[in-house]
Protein backbone atom coordinates (compact mmCIF):
# COMPACT_ATOMS: atom_id res chain seq x y z
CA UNK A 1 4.80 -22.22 -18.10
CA UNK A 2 1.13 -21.75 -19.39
CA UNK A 3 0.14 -18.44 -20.33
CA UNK A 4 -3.09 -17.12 -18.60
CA UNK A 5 -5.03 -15.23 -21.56
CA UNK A 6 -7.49 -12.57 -20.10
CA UNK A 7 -10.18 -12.83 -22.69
CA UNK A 8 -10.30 -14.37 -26.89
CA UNK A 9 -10.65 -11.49 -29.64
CA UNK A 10 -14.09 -10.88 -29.80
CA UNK A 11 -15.85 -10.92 -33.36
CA UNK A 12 -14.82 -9.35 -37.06
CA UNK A 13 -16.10 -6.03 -37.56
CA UNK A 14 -19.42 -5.15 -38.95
CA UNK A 15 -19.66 -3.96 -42.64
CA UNK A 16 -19.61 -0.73 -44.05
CA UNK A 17 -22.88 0.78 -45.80
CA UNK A 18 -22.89 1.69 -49.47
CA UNK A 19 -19.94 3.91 -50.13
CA UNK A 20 -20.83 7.37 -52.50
CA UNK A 21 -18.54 8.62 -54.98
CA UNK A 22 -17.11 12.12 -53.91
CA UNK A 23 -14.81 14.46 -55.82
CA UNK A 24 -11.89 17.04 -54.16
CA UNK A 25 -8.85 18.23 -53.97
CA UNK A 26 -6.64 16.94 -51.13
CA UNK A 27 -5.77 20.94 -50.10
CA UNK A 28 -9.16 21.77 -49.30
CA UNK A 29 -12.05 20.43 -47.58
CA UNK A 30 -13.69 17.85 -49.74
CA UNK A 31 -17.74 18.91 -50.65
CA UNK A 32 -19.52 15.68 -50.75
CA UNK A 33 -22.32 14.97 -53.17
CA UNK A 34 -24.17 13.00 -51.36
CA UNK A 35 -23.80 11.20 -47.90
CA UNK A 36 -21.00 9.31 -47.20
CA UNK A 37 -19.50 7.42 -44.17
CA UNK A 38 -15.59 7.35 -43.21
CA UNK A 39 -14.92 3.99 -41.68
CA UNK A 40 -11.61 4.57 -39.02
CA UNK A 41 -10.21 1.55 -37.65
CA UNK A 42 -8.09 2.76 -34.70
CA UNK A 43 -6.06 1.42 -31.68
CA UNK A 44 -7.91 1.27 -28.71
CA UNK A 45 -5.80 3.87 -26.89
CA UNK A 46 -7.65 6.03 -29.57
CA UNK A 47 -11.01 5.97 -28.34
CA UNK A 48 -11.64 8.73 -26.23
CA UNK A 49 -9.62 11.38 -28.43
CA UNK A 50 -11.01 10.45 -31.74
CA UNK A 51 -14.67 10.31 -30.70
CA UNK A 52 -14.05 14.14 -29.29
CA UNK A 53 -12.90 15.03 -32.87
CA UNK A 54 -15.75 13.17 -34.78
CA UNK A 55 -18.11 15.99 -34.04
CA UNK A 56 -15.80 18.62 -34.98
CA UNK A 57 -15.00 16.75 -38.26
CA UNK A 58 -18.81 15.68 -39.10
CA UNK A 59 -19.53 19.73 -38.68
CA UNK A 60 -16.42 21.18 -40.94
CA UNK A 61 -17.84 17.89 -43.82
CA UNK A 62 -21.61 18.54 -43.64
CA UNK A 63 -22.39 15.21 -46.07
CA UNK A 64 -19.84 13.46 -44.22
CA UNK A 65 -19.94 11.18 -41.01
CA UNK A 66 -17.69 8.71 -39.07
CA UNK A 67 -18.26 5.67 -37.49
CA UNK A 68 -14.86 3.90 -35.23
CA UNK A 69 -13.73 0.18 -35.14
CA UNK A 70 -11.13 0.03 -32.13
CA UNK A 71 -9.12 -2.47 -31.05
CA UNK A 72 -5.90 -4.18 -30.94
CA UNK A 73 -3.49 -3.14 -33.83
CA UNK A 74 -2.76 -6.12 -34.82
CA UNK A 75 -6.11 -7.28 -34.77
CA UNK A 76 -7.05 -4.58 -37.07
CA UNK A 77 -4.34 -4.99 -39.22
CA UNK A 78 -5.22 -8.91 -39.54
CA UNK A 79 -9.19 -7.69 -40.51
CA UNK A 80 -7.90 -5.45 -43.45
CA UNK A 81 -5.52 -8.10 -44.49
CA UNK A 82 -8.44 -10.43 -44.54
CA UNK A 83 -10.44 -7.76 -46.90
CA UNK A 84 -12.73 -5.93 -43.95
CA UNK A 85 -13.75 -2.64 -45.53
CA UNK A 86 -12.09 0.78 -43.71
CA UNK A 87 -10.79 3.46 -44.99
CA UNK A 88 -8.38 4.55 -42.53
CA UNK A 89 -5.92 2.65 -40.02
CA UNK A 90 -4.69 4.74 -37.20
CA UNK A 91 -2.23 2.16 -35.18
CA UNK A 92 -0.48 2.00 -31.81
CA UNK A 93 2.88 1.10 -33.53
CA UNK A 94 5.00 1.17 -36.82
CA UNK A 95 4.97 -2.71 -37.24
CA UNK A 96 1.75 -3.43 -38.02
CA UNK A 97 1.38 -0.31 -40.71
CA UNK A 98 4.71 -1.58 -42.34
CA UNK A 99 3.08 -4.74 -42.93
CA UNK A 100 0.02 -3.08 -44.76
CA UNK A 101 2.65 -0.99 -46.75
CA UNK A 102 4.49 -3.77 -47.83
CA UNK A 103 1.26 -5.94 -48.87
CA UNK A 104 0.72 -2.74 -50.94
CA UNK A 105 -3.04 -2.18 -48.89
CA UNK A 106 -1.92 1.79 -48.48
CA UNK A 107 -1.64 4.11 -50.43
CA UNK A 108 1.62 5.18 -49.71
CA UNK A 109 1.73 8.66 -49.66
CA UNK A 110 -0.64 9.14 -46.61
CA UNK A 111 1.52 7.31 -44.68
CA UNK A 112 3.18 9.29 -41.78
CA UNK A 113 3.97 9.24 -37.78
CA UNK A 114 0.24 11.23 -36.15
CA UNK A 115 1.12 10.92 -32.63
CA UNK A 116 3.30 9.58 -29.63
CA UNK A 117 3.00 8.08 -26.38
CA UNK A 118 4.55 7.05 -23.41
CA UNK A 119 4.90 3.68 -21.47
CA UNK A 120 3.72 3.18 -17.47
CA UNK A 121 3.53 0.90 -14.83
CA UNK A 122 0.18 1.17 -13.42
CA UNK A 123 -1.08 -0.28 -10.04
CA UNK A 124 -4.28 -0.38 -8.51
CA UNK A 125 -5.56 3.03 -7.11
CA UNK A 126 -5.57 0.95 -3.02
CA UNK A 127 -2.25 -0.98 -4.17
CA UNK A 128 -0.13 -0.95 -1.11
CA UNK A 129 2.82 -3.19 -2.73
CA UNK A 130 5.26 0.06 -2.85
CA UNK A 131 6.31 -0.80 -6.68
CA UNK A 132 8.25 2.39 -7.85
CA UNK A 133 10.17 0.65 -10.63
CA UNK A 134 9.60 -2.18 -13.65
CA UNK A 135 12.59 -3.96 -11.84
CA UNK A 136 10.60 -5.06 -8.87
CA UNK A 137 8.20 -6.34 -10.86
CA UNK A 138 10.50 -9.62 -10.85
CA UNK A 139 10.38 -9.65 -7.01
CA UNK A 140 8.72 -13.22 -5.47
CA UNK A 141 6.41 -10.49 -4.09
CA UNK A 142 4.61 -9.39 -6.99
CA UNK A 143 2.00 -12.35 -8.40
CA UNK A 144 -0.06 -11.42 -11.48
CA UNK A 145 1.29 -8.61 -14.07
CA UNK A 146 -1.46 -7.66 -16.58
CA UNK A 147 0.17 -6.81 -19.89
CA UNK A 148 -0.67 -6.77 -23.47
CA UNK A 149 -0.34 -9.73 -26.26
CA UNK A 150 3.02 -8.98 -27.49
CA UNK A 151 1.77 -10.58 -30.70
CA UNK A 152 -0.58 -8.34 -31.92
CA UNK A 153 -0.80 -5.30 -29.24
CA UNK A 154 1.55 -3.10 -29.67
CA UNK A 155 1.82 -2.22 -25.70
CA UNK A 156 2.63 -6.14 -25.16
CA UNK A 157 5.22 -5.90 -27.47
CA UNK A 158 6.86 -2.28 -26.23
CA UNK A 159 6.52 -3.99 -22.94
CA UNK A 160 8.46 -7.47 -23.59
CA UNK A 161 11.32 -4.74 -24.95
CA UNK A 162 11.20 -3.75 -21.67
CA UNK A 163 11.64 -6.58 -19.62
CA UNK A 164 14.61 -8.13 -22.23
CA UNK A 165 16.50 -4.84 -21.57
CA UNK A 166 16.29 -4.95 -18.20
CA UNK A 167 16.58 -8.83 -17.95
CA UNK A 168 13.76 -9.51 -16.12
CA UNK A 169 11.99 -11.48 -18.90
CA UNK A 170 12.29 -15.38 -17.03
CA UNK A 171 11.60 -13.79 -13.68
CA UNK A 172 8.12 -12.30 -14.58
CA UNK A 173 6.99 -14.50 -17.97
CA UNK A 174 5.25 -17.14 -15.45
CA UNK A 175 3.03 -14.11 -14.04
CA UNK A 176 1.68 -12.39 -17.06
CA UNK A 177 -1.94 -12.18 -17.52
CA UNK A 178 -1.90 -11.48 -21.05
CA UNK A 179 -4.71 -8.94 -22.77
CA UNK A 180 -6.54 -8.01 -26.31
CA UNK A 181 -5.85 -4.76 -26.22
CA UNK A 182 -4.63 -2.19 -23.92
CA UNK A 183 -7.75 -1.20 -22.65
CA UNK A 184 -8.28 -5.26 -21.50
CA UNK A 185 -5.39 -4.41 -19.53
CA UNK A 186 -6.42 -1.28 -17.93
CA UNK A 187 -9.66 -2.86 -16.69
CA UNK A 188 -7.89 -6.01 -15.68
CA UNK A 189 -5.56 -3.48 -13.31
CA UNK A 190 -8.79 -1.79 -12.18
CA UNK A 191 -10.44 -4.89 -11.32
CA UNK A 192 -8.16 -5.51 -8.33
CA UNK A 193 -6.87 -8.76 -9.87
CA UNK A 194 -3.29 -8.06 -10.95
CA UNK A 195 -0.90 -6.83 -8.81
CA UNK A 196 0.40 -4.33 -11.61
CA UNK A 197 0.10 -3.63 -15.00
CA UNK A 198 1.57 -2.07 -18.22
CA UNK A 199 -0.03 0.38 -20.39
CA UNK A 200 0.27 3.71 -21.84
CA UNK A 201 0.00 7.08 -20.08
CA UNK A 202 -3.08 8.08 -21.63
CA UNK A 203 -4.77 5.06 -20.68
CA UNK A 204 -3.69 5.29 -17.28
CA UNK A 205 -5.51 9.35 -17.23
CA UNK A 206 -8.68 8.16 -18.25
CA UNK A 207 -9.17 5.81 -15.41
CA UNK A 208 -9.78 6.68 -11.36
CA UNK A 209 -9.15 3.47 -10.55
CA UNK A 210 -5.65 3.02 -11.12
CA UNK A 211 -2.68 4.91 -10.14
CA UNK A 212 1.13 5.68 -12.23
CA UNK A 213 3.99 4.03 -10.06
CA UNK A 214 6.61 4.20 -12.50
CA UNK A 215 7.10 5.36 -16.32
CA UNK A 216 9.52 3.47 -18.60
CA UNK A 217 13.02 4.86 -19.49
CA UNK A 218 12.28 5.60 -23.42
CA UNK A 219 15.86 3.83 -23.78
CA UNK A 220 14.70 0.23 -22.97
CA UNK A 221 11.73 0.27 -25.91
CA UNK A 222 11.14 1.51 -29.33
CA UNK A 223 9.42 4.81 -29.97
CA UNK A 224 6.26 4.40 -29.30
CA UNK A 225 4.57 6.47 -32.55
CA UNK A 226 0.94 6.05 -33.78
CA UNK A 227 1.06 5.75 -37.90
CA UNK A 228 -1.54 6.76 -40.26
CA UNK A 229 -2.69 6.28 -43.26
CA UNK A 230 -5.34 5.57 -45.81
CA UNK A 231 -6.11 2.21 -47.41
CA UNK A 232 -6.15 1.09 -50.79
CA UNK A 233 -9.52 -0.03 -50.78
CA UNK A 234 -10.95 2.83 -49.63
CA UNK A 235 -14.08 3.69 -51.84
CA UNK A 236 -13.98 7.45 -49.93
CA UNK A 237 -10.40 7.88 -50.30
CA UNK A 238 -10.72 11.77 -50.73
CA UNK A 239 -13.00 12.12 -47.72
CA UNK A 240 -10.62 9.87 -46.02
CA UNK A 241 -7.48 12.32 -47.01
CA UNK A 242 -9.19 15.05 -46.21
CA UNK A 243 -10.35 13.75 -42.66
CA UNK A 244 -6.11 12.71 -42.01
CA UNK A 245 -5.68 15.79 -42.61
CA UNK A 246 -7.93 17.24 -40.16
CA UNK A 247 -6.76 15.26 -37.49
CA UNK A 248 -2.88 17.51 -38.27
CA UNK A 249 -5.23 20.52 -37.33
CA UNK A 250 -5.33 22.89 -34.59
CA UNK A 251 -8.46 22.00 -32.94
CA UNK A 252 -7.74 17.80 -33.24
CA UNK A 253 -3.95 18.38 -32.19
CA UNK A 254 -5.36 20.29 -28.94
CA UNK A 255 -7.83 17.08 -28.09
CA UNK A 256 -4.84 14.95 -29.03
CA UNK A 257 -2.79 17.09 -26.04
CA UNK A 258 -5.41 17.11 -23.36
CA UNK A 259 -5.66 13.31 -23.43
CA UNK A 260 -1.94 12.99 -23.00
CA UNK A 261 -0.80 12.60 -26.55
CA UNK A 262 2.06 14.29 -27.66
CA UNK A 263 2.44 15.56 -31.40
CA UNK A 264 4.57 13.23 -33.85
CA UNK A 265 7.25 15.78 -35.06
């Protein structure tokens, strides 16, 4: 059966200013000579946490500033594939990182695990349809399941782990309303539309509009970890190290916590 798609990827990414040539050491905060701009592309779950710690960063890198490019992970990963300038990539699952590392567009050493997250079943905040588990999402019951394109969002493909494990994948595949990015689902959900939907836990705390019914069993889906790393065409590569770095810190670990994340040990 056809595949409702909520919305078509909007757009490539605007390019970068002129980069400036910086010297450091990766142990210490880099001193820039003159102004240069961090480009972070980012999954979408990302938003609200990393444009907290941009001031913070900016203010500890005086020459320094940082400008975001969210969206789907695989989206992201397609646009540096494709030769769109960034000089980080922060994504919402392992898959699309090991397919930069293994085109060689890392540099491999910056490569670790930043953060994890957990998978929920969301429903609309007036939702009186009594859904306290995935399973009943394959009741006749339940119409329209917002979730995200297992293709290239990472949440779409954590949740189609989900319904294979618990066997549910025929019963639901002719209700999915399928979504860019996790946040396309989230507003989907809010908009009354959907009957449920399937996002992560921090996306589900930033809205009023939406309400938890159930959270997925980490046994039927990968860990859900959020890579990062630098790129190889990075033309601010020690800014870039140094602002990875920062986000291991104290103060970016604690707005990393109070938006639901949990460190990557």
């Amino acid at each position: 059966m056809k595949i409702r798609h909520i919305s078509s990827l909007i757009g490539s990414i605007i390019a970068m200013s002129i980069f400036v040539s910086c010297s450091s050491s990766t142990s210490n905060p880099i001193t820039a000579k003159a102004n240069t701009t961090l480009l972070i592309s980012a999954a979408a779950s990302l938003k609200e946490s990393l444009l907290e710690i941009k001031p913070l960063f900016e203010q500890s890198q005086k020459n320094v500033s940082v400008n975001h490019n969210f969206g789907a992970s695989g989206s992201l990963e397609q646009q540096i594939e494709n030769g769109a300038p960034a000089d980080i990539f922060v994504s919402a699952g392992k898959k699309q990182m090991d397919a930069l590392q293994q085109k060689g567009l890392i540099i491999t050493n910056t490569n670790r695990n930043l953060l994890t997250n957990t998978l929920v079943l969301i429903v609309p905040k007036n939702s009186t349809s009594g859904i306290t588990k995935f399973e009943q999402l394959a009741s006749s019951s339940i119409k329209k399941i917002a979730v995200g394109e297992p293709k290239s969002v990472p949440v779409g493909q954590y949740t189609e782990e989900v319904f294979k494990n618990l066997k549910i994948s025929q019963q639901v595949q002719p209700k999915l309303i399928l979504g860019n990015n996790v946040r396309n689902v989230l507003s989907v959900v809010e908009s009354g539309n959907v009957d449920a939907g399937i996002v992560y836990s921090t996306d589900a705390q930033v809205s009023n509009q939406v309400k938890i019914a159930a959270v997925a069993p980490e046994n039927l889906h990968s860990p859900i970890v959020y890579p990062i790393a630098v790129l190889k065409n990075s033309k601010n590569s020690p800014a870039a190290i140094d602002y990875e770095q920062f986000l291991a810190s104290d103060a970016a670990s604690n707005i990393f916590k109070k938006h639901g994340f949990a460190i990557a040990k």
